[in-house]
C-alpha atoms as a PDB file:
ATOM      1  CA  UNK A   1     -19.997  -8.909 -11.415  1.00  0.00           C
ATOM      2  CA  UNK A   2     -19.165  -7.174  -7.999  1.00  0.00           C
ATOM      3  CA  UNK A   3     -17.917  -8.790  -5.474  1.00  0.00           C
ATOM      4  CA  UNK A   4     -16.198  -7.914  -1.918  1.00  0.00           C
ATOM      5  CA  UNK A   5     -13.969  -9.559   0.371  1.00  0.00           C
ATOM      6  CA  UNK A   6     -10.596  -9.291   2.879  1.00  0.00           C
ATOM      7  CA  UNK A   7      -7.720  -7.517   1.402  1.00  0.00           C
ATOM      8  CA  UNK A   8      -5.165 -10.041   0.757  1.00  0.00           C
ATOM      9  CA  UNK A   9      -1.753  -8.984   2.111  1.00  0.00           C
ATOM     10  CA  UNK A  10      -0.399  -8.358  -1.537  1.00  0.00           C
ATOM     11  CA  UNK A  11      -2.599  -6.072  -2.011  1.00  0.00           C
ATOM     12  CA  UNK A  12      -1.467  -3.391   0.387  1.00  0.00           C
ATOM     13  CA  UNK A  13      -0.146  -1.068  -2.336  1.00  0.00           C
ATOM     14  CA  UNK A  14      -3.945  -1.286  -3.582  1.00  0.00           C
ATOM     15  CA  UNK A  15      -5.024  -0.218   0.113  1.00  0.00           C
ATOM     16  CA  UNK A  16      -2.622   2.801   0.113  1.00  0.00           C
ATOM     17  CA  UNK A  17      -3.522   3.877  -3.489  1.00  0.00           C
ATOM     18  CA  UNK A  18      -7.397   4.034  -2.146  1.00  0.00           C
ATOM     19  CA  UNK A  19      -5.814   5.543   1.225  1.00  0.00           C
ATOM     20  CA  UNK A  20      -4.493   8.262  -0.971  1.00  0.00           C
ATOM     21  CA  UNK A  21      -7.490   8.394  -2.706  1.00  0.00           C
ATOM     22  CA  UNK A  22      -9.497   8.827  -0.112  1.00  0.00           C
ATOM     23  CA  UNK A  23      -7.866  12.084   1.319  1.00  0.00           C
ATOM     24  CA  UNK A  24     -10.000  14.644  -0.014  1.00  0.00           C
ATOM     25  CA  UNK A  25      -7.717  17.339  -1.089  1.00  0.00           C
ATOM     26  CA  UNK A  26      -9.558  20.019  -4.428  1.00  0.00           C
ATOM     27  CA  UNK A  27      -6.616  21.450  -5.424  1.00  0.00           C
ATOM     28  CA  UNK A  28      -2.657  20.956  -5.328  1.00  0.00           C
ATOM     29  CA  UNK A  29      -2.847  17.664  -3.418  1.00  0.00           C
ATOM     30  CA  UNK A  30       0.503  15.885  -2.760  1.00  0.00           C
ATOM     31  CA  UNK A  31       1.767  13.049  -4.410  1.00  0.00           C
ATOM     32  CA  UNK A  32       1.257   9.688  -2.778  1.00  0.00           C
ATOM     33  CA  UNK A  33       4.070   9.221  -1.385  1.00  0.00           C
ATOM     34  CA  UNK A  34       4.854  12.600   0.106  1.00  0.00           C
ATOM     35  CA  UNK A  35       1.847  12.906   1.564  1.00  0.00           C
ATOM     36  CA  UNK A  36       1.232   9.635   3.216  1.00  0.00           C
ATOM     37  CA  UNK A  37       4.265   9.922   4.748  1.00  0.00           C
ATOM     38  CA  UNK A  38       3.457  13.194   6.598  1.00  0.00           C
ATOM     39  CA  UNK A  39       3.542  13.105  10.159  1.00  0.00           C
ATOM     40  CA  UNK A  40      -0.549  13.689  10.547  1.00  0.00           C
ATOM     41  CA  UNK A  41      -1.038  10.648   8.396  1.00  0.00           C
ATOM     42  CA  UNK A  42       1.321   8.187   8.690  1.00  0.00           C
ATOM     43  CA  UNK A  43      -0.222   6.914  11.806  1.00  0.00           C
ATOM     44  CA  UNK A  44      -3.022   5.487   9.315  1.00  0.00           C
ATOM     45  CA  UNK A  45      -0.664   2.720   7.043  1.00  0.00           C
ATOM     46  CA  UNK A  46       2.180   2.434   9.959  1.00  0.00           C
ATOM     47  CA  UNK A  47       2.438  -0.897  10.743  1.00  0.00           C
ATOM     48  CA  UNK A  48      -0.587  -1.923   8.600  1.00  0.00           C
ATOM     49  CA  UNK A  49      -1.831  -5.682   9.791  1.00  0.00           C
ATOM     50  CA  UNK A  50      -1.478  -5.228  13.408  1.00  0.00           C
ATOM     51  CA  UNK A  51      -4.785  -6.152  15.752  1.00  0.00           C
ATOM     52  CA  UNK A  52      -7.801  -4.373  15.054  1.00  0.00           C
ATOM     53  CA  UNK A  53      -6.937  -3.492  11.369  1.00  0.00           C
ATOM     54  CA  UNK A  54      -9.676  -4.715   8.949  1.00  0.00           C
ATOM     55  CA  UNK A  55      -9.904  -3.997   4.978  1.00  0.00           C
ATOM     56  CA  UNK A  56     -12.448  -5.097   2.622  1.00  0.00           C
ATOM     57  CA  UNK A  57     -12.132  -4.881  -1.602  1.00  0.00           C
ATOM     58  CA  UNK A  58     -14.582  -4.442  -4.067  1.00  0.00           C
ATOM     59  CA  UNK A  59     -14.065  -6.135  -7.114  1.00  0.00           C
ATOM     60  CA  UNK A  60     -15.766  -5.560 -10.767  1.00  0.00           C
ATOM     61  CA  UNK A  61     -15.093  -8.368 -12.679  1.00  0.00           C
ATOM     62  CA  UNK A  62     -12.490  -9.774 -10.437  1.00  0.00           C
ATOM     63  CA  UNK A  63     -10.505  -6.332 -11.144  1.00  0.00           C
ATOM     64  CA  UNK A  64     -10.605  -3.865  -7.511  1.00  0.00           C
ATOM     65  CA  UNK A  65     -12.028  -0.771  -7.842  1.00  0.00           C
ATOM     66  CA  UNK A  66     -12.654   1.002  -4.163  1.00  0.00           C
ATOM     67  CA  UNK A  67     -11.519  -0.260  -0.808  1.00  0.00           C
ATOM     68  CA  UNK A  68     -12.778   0.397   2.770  1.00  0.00           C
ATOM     69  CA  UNK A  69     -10.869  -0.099   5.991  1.00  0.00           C
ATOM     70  CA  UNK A  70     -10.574   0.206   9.623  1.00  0.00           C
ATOM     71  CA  UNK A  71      -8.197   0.989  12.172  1.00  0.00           C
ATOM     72  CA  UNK A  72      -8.322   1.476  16.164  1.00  0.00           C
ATOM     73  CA  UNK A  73      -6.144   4.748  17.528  1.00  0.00           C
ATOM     74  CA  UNK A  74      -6.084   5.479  21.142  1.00  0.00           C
ATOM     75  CA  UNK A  75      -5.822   8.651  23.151  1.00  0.00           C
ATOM     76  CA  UNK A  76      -2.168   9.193  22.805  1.00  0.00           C
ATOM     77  CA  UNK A  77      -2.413   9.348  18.764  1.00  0.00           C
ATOM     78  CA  UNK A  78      -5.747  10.069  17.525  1.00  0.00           C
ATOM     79  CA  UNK A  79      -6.648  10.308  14.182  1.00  0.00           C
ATOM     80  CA  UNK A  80      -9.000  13.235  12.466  1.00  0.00           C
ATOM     81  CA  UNK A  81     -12.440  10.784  13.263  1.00  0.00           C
ATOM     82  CA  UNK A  82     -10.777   9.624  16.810  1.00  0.00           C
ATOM     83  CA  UNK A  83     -14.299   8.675  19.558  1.00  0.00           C
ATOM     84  CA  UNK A  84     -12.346   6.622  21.686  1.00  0.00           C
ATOM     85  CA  UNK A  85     -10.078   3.705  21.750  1.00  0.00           C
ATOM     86  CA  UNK A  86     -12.940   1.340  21.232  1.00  0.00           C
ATOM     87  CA  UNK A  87     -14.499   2.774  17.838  1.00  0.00           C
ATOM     88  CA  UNK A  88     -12.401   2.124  14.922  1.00  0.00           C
ATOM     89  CA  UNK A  89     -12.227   5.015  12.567  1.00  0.00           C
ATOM     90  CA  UNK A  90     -12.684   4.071   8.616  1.00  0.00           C
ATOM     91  CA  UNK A  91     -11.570   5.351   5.493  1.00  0.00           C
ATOM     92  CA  UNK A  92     -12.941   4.809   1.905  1.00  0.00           C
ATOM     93  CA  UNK A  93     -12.125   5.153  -1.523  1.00  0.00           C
ATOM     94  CA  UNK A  94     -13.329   3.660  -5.061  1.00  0.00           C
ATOM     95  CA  UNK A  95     -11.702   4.660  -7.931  1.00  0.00           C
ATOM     96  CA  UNK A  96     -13.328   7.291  -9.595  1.00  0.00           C
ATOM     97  CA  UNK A  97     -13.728   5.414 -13.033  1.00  0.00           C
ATOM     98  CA  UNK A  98     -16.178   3.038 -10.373  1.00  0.00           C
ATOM     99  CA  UNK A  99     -18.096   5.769  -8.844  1.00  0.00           C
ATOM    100  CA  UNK A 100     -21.756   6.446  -9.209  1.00  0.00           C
ATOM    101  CA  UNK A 101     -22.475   2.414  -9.434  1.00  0.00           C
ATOM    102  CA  UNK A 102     -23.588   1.564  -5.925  1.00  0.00           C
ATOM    103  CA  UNK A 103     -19.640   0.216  -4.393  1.00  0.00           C
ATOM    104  CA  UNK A 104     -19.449   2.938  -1.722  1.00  0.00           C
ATOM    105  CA  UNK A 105     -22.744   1.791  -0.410  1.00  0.00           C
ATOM    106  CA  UNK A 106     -21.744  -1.901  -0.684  1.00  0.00           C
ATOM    107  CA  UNK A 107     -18.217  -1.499   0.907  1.00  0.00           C
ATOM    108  CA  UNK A 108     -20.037   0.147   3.612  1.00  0.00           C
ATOM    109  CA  UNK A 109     -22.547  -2.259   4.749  1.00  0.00           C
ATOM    110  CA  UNK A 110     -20.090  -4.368   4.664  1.00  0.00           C
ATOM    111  CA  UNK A 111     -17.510  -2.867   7.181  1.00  0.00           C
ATOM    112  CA  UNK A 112     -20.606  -2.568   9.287  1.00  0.00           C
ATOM    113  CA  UNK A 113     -21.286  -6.094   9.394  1.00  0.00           C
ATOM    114  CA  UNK A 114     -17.376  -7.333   9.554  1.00  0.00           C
ATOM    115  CA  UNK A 115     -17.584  -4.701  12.850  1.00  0.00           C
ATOM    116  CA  UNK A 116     -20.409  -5.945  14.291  1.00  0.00           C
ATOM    117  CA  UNK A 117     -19.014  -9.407  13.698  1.00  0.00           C
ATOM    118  CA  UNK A 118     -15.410  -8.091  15.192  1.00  0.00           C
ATOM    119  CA  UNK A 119     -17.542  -6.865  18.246  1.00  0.00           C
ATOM    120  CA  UNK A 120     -16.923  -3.285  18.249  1.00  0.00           C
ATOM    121  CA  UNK A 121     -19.913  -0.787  20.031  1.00  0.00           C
ATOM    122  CA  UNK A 122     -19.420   1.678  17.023  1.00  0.00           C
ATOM    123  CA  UNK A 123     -17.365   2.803  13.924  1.00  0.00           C
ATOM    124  CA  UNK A 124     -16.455   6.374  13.356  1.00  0.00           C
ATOM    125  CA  UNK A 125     -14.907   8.630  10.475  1.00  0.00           C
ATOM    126  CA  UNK A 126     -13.916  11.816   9.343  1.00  0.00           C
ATOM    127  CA  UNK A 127     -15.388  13.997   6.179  1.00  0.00           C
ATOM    128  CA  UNK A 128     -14.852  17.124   4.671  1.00  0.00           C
ATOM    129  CA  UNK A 129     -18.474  18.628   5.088  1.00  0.00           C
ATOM    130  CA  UNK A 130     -17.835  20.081   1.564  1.00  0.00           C
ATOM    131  CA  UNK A 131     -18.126  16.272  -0.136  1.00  0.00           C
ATOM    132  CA  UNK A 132     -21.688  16.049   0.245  1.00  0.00           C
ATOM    133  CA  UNK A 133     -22.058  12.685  -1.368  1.00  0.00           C
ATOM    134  CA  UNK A 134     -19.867  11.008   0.412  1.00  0.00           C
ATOM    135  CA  UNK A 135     -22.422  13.189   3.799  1.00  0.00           C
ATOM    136  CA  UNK A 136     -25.130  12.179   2.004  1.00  0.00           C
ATOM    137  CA  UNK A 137     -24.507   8.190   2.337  1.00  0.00           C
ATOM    138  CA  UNK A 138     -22.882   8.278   5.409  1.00  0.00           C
ATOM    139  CA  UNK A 139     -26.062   9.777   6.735  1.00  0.00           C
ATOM    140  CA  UNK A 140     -27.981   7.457   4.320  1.00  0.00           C
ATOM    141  CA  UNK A 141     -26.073   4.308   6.397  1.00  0.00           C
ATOM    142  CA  UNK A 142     -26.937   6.211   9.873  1.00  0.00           C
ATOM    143  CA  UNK A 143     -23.940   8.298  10.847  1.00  0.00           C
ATOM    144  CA  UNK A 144     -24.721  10.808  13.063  1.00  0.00           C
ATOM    145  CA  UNK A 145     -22.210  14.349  13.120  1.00  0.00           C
ATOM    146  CA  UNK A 146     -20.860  14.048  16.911  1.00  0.00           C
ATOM    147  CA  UNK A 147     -17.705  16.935  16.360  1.00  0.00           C
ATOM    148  CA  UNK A 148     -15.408  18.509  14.568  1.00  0.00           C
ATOM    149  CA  UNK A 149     -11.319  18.091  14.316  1.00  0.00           C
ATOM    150  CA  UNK A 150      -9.659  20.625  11.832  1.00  0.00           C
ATOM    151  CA  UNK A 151     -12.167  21.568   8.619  1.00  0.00           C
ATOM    152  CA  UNK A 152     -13.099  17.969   9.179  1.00  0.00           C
ATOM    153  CA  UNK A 153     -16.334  16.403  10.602  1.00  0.00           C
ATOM    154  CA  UNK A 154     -16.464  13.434  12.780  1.00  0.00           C
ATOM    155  CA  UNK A 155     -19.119  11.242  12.077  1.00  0.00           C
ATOM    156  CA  UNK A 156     -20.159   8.153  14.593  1.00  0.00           C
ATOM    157  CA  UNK A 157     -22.139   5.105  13.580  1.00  0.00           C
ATOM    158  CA  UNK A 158     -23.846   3.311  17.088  1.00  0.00           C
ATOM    159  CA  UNK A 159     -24.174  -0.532  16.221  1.00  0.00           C
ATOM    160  CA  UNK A 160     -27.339  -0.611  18.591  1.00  0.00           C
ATOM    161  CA  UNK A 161     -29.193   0.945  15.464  1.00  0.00           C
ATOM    162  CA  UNK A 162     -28.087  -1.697  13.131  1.00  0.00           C
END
């Protein structure tokens, strides 16, 4: 059975293992630890719980396997999918023993609805353009391509369209 709801806060390590995983990195990645420490990333697990972060877990069979997530950055420390201080930017990751059965999809609609529920105009997110499925069902969900930062492509998700 598959299931989602909040992250519990004992399950932050979970978070920052799908936080790694969701770095999309082909060859000679880091390890965890080194880097989401680095100075371009830290900003996204600094001070996890603070207002405005959000993280939903899927569960198969009461065991997580991908997590989504959402945090607000502001002009003075932007991060690669940075709109504006309003639009949180998300991140996502299922473990890749999990892919291919429909959890990026669910995870998704349902950050969408906990944002509409939090009140927020739009989420946005960064993607390498190269990882075409992950494109694919961000386009699927109604991203839209609004700019680039890096090799990366911001993508922006209006809530008047949902």
């Amino acid at each position: 059975m598959i299931r989602t709801r909040p992250l519990a806060p004992e399950e932050y390590d979970f978070l920052m293992d799908m936080h790694y995983e969701s770095i999309h990195i082909v060859e000679g990645k880091p390890s965890k630890e080194e880097l989401l420490s680095s100075p371009h990333l830290i900003k996204y697990s600094e001070n996890w719980g603070r207002p405005g972060d959000r993280a939903l877990i899927a569960l198969v069979d009461d065991i997580p396997a991908g997590a989504v997530w959402y945090r607000l950055f502001d002009e003075n420390n932007k991060g690669y999918g940075f709109v504006d201080a309003n639009t949180p930017e998300l991140g996502i990751a299922i473990l890749a023993s999990h892919r291919q059965q429909g959890l990026g999809m669910r995870l998704m609609e349902a950050i969408i609805q906990q944002a509409i529920c939090d009140g927020y105009p739009a989420l946005s997110l960064s993607v390498d353009p190269h990882n075409q499925a992950a494109v694919r069902l961000y386009e699927r969900l109604g991203f839209a391509y609004c700019g680039i930062s890096g090799t990366s492509w911001t993508m922006k998700l209006d809530m008047d369209n949902h």
